[in-house]
N, C-alpha and C. Protein backbone atom coordinates (compact mmCIF):
# COMPACT_ATOMS: atom_id res chain seq x y z
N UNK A 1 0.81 -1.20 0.00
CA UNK A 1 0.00 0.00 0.00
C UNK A 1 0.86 1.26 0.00
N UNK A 2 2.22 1.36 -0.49
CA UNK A 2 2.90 2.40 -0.68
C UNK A 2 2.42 3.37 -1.46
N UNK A 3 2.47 4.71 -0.79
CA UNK A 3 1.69 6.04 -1.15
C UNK A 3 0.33 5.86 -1.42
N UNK A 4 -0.39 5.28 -0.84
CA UNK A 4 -1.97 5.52 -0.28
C UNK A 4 -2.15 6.00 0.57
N UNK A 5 -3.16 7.31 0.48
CA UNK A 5 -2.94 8.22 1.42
C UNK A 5 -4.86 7.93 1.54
N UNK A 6 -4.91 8.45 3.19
CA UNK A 6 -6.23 8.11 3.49
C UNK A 6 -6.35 9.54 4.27
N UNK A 7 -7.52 10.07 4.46
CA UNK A 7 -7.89 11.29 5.02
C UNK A 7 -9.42 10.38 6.13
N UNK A 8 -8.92 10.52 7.06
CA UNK A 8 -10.27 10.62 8.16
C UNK A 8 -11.02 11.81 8.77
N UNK A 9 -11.99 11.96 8.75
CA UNK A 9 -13.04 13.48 9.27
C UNK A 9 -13.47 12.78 10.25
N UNK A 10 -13.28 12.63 11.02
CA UNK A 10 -14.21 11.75 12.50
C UNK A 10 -13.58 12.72 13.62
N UNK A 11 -14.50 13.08 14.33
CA UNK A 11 -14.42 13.93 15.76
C UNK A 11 -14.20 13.39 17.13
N UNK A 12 -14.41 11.52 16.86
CA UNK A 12 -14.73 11.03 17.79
C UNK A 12 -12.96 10.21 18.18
N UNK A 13 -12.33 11.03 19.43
CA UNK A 13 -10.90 11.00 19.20
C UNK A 13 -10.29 9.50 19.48
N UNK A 14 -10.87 8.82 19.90
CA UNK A 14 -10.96 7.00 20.43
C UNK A 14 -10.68 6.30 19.08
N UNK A 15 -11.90 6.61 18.06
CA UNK A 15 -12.14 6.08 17.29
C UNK A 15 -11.25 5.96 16.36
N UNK A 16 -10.85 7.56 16.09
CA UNK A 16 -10.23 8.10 15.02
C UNK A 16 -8.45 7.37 15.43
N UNK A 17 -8.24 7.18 16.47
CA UNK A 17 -6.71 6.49 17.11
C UNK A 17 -6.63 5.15 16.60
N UNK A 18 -8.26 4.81 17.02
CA UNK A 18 -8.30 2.96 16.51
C UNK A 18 -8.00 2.82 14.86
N UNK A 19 -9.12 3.72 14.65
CA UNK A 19 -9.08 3.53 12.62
C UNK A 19 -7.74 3.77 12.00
N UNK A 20 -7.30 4.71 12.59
CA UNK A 20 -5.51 5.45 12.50
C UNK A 20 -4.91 4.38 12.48
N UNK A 21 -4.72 3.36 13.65
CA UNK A 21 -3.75 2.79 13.86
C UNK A 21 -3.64 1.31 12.95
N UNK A 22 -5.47 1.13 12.87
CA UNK A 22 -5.26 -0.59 12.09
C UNK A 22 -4.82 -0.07 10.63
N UNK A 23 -5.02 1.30 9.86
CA UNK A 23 -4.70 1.73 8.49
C UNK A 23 -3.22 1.85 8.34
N UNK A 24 -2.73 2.23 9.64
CA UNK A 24 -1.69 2.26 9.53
C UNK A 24 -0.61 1.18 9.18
N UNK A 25 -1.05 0.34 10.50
CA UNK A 25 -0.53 -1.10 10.24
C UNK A 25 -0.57 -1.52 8.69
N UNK A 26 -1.78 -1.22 7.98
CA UNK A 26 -1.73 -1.91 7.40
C UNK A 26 -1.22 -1.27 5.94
N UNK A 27 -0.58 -0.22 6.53
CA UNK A 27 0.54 0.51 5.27
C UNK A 27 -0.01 1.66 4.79
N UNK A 28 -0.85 2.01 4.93
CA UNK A 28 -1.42 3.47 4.61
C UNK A 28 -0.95 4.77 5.20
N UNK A 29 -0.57 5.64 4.15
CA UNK A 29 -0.77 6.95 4.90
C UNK A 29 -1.73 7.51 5.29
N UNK A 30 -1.93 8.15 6.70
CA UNK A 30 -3.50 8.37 7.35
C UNK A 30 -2.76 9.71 7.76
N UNK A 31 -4.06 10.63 7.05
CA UNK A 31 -4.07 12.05 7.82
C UNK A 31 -5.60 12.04 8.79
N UNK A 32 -5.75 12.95 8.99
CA UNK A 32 -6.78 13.36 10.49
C UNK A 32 -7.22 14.24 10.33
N UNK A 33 -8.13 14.68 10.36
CA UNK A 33 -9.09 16.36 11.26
C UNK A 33 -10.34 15.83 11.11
N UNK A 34 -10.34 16.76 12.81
CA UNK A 34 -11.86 16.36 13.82
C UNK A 34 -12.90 17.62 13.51
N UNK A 35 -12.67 18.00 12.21
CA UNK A 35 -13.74 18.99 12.11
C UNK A 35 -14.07 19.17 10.23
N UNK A 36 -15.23 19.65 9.82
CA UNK A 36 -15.48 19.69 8.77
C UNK A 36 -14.42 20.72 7.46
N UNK A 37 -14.34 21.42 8.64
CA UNK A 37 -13.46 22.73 7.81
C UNK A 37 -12.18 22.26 7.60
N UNK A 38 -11.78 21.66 8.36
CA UNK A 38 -10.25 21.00 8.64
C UNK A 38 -10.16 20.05 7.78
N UNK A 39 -11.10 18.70 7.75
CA UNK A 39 -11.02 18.18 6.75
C UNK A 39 -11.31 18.41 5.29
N UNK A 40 -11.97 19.01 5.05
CA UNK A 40 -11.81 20.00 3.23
C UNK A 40 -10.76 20.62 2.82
N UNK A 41 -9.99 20.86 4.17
CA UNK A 41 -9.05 22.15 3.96
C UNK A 41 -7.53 20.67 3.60
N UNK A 42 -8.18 19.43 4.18
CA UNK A 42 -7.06 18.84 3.85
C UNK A 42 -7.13 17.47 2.73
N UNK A 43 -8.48 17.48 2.57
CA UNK A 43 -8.66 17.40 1.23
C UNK A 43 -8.18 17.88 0.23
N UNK A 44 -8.36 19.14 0.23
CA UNK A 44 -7.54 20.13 -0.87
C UNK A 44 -6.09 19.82 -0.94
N UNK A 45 -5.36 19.76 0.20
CA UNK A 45 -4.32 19.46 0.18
C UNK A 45 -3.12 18.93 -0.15
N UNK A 46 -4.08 17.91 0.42
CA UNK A 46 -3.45 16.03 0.48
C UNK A 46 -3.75 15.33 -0.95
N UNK A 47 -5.02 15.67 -1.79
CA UNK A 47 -5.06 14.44 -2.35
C UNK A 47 -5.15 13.27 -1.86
N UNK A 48 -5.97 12.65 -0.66
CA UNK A 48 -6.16 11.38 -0.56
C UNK A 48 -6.39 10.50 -1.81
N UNK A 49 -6.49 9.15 -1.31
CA UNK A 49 -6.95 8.31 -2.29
C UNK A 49 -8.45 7.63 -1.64
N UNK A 50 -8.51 7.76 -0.31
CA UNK A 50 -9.97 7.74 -0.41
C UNK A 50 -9.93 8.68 1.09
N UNK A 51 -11.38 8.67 1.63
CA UNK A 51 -12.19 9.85 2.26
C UNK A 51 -12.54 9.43 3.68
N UNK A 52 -12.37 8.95 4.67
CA UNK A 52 -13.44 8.15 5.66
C UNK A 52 -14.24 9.85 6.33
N UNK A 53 -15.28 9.53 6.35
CA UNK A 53 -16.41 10.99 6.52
C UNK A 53 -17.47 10.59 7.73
N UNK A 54 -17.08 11.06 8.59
CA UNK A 54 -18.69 10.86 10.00
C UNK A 54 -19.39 11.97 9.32
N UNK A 55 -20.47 11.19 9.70
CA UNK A 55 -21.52 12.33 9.32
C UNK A 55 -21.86 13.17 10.21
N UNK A 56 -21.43 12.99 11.92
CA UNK A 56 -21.82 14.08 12.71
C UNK A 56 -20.31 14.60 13.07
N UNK A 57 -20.29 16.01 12.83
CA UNK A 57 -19.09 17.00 12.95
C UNK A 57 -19.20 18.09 13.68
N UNK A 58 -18.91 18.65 14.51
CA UNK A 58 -18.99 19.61 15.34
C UNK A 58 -19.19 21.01 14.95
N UNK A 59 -18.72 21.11 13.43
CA UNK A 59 -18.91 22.41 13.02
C UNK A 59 -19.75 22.37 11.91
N UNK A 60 -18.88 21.61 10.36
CA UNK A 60 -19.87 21.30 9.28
C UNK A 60 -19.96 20.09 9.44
N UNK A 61 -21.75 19.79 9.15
CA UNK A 61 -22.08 18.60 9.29
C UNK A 61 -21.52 17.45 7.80
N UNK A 62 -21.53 16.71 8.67
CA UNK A 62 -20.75 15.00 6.78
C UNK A 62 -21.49 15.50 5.67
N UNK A 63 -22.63 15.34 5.72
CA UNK A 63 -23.30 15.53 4.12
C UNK A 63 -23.43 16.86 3.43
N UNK A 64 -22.76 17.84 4.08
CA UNK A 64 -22.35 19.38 3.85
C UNK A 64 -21.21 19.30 2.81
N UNK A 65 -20.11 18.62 3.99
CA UNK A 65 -18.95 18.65 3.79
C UNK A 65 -18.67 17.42 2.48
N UNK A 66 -19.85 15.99 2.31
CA UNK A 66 -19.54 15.84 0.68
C UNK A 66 -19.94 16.07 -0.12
N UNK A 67 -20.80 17.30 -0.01
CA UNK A 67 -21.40 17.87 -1.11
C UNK A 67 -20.63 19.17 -1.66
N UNK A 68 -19.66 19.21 -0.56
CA UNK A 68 -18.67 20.27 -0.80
C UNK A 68 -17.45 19.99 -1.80
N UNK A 69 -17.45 18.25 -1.32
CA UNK A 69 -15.87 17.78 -1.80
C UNK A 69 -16.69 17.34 -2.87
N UNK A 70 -18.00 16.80 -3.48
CA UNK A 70 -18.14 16.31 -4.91
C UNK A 70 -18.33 17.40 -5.89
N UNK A 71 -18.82 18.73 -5.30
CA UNK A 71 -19.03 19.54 -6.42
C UNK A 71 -17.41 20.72 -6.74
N UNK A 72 -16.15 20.35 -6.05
CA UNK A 72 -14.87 20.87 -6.16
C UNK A 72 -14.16 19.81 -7.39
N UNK A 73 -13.76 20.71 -8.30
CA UNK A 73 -13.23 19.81 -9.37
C UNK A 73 -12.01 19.28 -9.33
N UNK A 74 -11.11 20.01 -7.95
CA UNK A 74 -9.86 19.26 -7.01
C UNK A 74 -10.41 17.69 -6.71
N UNK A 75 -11.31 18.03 -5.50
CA UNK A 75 -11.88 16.61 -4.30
C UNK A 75 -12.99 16.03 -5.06
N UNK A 76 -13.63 16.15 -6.38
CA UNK A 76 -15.04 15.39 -6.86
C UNK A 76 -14.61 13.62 -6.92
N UNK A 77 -13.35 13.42 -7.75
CA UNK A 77 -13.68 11.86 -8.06
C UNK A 77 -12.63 11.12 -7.05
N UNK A 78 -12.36 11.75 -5.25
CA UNK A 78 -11.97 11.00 -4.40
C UNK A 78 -13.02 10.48 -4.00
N UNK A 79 -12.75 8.74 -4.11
CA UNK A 79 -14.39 8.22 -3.03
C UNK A 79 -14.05 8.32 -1.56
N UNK A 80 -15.71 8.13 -1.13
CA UNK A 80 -15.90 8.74 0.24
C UNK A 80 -16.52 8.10 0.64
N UNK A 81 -16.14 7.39 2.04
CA UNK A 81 -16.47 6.30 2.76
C UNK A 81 -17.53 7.08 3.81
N UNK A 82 -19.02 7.10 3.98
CA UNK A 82 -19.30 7.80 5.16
C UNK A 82 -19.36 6.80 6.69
N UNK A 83 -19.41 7.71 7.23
CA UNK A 83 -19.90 6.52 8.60
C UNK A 83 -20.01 7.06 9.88
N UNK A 84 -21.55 6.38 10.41
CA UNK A 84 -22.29 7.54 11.04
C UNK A 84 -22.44 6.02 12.19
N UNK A 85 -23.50 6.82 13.32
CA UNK A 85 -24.13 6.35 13.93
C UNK A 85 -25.56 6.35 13.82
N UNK A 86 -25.87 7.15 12.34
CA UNK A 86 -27.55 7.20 12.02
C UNK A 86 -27.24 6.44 10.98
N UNK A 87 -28.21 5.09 11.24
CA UNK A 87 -28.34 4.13 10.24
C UNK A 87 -29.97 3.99 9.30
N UNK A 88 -30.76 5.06 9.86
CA UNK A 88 -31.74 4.90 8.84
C UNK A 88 -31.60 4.80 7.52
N UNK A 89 -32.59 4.66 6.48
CA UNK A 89 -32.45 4.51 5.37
C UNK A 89 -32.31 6.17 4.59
N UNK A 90 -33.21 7.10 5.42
CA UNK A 90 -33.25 8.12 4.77
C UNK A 90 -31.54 8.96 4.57
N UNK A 91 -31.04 8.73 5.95
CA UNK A 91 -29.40 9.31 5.82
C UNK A 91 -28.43 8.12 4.86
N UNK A 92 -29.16 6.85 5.04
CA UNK A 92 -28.25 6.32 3.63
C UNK A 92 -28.41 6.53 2.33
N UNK A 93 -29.46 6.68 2.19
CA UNK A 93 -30.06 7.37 0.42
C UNK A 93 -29.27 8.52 0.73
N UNK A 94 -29.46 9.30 1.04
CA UNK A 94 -28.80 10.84 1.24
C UNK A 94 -27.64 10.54 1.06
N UNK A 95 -26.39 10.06 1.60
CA UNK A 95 -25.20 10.31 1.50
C UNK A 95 -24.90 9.54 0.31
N UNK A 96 -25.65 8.27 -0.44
CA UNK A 96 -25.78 7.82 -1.59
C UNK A 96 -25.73 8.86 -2.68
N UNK A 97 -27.12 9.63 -2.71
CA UNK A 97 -27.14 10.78 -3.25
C UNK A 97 -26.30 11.47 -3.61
N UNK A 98 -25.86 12.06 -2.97
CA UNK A 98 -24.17 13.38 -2.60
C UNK A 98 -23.22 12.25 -3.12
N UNK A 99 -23.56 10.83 -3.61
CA UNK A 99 -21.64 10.81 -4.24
C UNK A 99 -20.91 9.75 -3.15
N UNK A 100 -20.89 9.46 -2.01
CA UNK A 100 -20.72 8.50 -1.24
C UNK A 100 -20.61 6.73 -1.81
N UNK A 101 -19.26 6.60 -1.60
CA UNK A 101 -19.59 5.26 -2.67
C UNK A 101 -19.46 4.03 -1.48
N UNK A 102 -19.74 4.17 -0.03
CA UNK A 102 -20.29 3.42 0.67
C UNK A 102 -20.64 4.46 2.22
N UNK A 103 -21.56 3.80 3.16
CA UNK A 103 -22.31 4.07 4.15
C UNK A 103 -22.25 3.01 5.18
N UNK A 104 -21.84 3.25 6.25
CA UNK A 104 -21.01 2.90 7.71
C UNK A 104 -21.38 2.84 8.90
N UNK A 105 -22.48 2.11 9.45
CA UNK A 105 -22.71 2.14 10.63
C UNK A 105 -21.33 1.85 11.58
N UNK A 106 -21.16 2.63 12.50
CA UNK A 106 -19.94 2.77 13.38
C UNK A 106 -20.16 1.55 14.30
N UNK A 107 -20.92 1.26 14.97
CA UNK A 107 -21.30 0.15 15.47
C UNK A 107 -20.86 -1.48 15.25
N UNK A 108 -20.97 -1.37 14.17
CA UNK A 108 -21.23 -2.59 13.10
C UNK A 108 -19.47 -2.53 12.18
N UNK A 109 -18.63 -1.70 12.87
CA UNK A 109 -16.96 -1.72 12.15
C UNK A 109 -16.36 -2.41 13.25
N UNK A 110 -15.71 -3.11 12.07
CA UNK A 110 -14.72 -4.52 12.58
C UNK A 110 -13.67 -3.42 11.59
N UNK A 111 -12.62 -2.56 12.03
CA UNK A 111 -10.78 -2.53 11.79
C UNK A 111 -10.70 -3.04 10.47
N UNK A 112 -10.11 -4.31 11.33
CA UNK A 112 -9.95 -5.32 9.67
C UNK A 112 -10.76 -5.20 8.68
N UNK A 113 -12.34 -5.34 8.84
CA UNK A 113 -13.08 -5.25 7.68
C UNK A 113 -13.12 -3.86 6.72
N UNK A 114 -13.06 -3.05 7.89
CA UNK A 114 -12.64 -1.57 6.73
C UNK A 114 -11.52 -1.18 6.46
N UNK A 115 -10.29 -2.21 6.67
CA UNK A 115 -8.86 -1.87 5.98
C UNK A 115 -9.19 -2.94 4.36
N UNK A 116 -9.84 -3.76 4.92
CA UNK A 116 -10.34 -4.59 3.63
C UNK A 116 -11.13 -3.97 2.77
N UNK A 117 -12.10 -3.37 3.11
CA UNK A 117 -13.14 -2.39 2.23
C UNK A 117 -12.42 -1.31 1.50
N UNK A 118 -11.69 -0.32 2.36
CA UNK A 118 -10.57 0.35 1.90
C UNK A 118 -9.74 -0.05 0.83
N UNK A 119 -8.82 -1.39 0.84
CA UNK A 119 -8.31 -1.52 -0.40
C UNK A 119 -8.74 -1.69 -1.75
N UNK A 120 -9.77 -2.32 -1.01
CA UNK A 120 -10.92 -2.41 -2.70
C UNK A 120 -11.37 -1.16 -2.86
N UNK A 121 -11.62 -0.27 -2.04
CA UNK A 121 -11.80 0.94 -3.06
C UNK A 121 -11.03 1.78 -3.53
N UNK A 122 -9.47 1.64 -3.55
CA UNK A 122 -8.78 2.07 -3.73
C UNK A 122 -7.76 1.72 -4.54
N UNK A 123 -7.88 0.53 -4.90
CA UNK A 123 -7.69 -0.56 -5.91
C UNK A 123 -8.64 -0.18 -6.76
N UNK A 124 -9.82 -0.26 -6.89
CA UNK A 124 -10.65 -0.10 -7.83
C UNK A 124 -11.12 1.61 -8.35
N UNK A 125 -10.55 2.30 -7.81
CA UNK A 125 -10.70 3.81 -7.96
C UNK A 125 -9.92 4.15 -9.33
N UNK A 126 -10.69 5.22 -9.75
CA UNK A 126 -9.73 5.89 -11.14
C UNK A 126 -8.31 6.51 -10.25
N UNK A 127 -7.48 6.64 -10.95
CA UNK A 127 -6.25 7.88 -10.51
C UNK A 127 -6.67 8.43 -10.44
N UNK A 128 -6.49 9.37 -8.91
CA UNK A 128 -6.38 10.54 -8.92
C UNK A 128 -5.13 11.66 -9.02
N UNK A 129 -5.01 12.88 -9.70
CA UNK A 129 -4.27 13.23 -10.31
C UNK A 129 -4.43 14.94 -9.51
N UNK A 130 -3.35 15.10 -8.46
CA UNK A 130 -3.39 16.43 -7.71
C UNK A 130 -4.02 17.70 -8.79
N UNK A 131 -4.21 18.86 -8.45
CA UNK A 131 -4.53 19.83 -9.26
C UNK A 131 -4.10 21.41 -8.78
């Protein structure tokens, strides 16, 4: 997984250590920010190769912030993993909607299974190409 770079938006600082650390292990570069602004701002940046996105953020809310990164012609064709603790159907259509090319009950994450999910989408992603 040399030079895969991963960007996490999660506020929740436990979580974000756990997800950090199994991506890491498992060869990824992992950046961080616990806030909406922070993470766009490092979106822009970074160029990830993919997105992990909570949908609840302290400042801008997840489905703000990928409606922000799909309609920027920098951040549009990074995919974006969301993952919430609202598992209704209506917030999964929604983040479907906005461009989200999967939806994450936090609950229901096994580490391993989303370093596995992760490579396949990142494996299977077009290049992305900084701007």
């Amino acid at each position: 997984m040399a030079n895969k770079k991963i960007l996490s938006i999660e506020d929740d600082t436990f979580l974000l250590a756990l997800l950090s650390g199994k991506l890491v292990e498992a060869g990824y570069t992992v950046f961080s920010a616990t806030t909406g602004a922070d993470g766009l701002a490092k979106a822009k940046a970074e160029h990830p190769d993919i997105i992990l996105l909570d949908v609840m953020l302290p400042d801008i809310g997840g489905f703000e912030v990928l409606e922000k990164l799909k309609t920027d012609s920098g951040t549009q064709a990074i995919p974006v993993i969301l993952l919430s603790n609202l598992g209704g159907s209506d917030e999964i259509e929604q983040g479907k909607q906005l461009g989200a090319t999967s939806y994450l009950i936090k609950a229901n994450i096994v580490p391993d299974e989303l370093a596995q999910m992760i490579e396949l989408e990142v494996t299977n992603a077009p290049k992305i190409t900084g701007g």
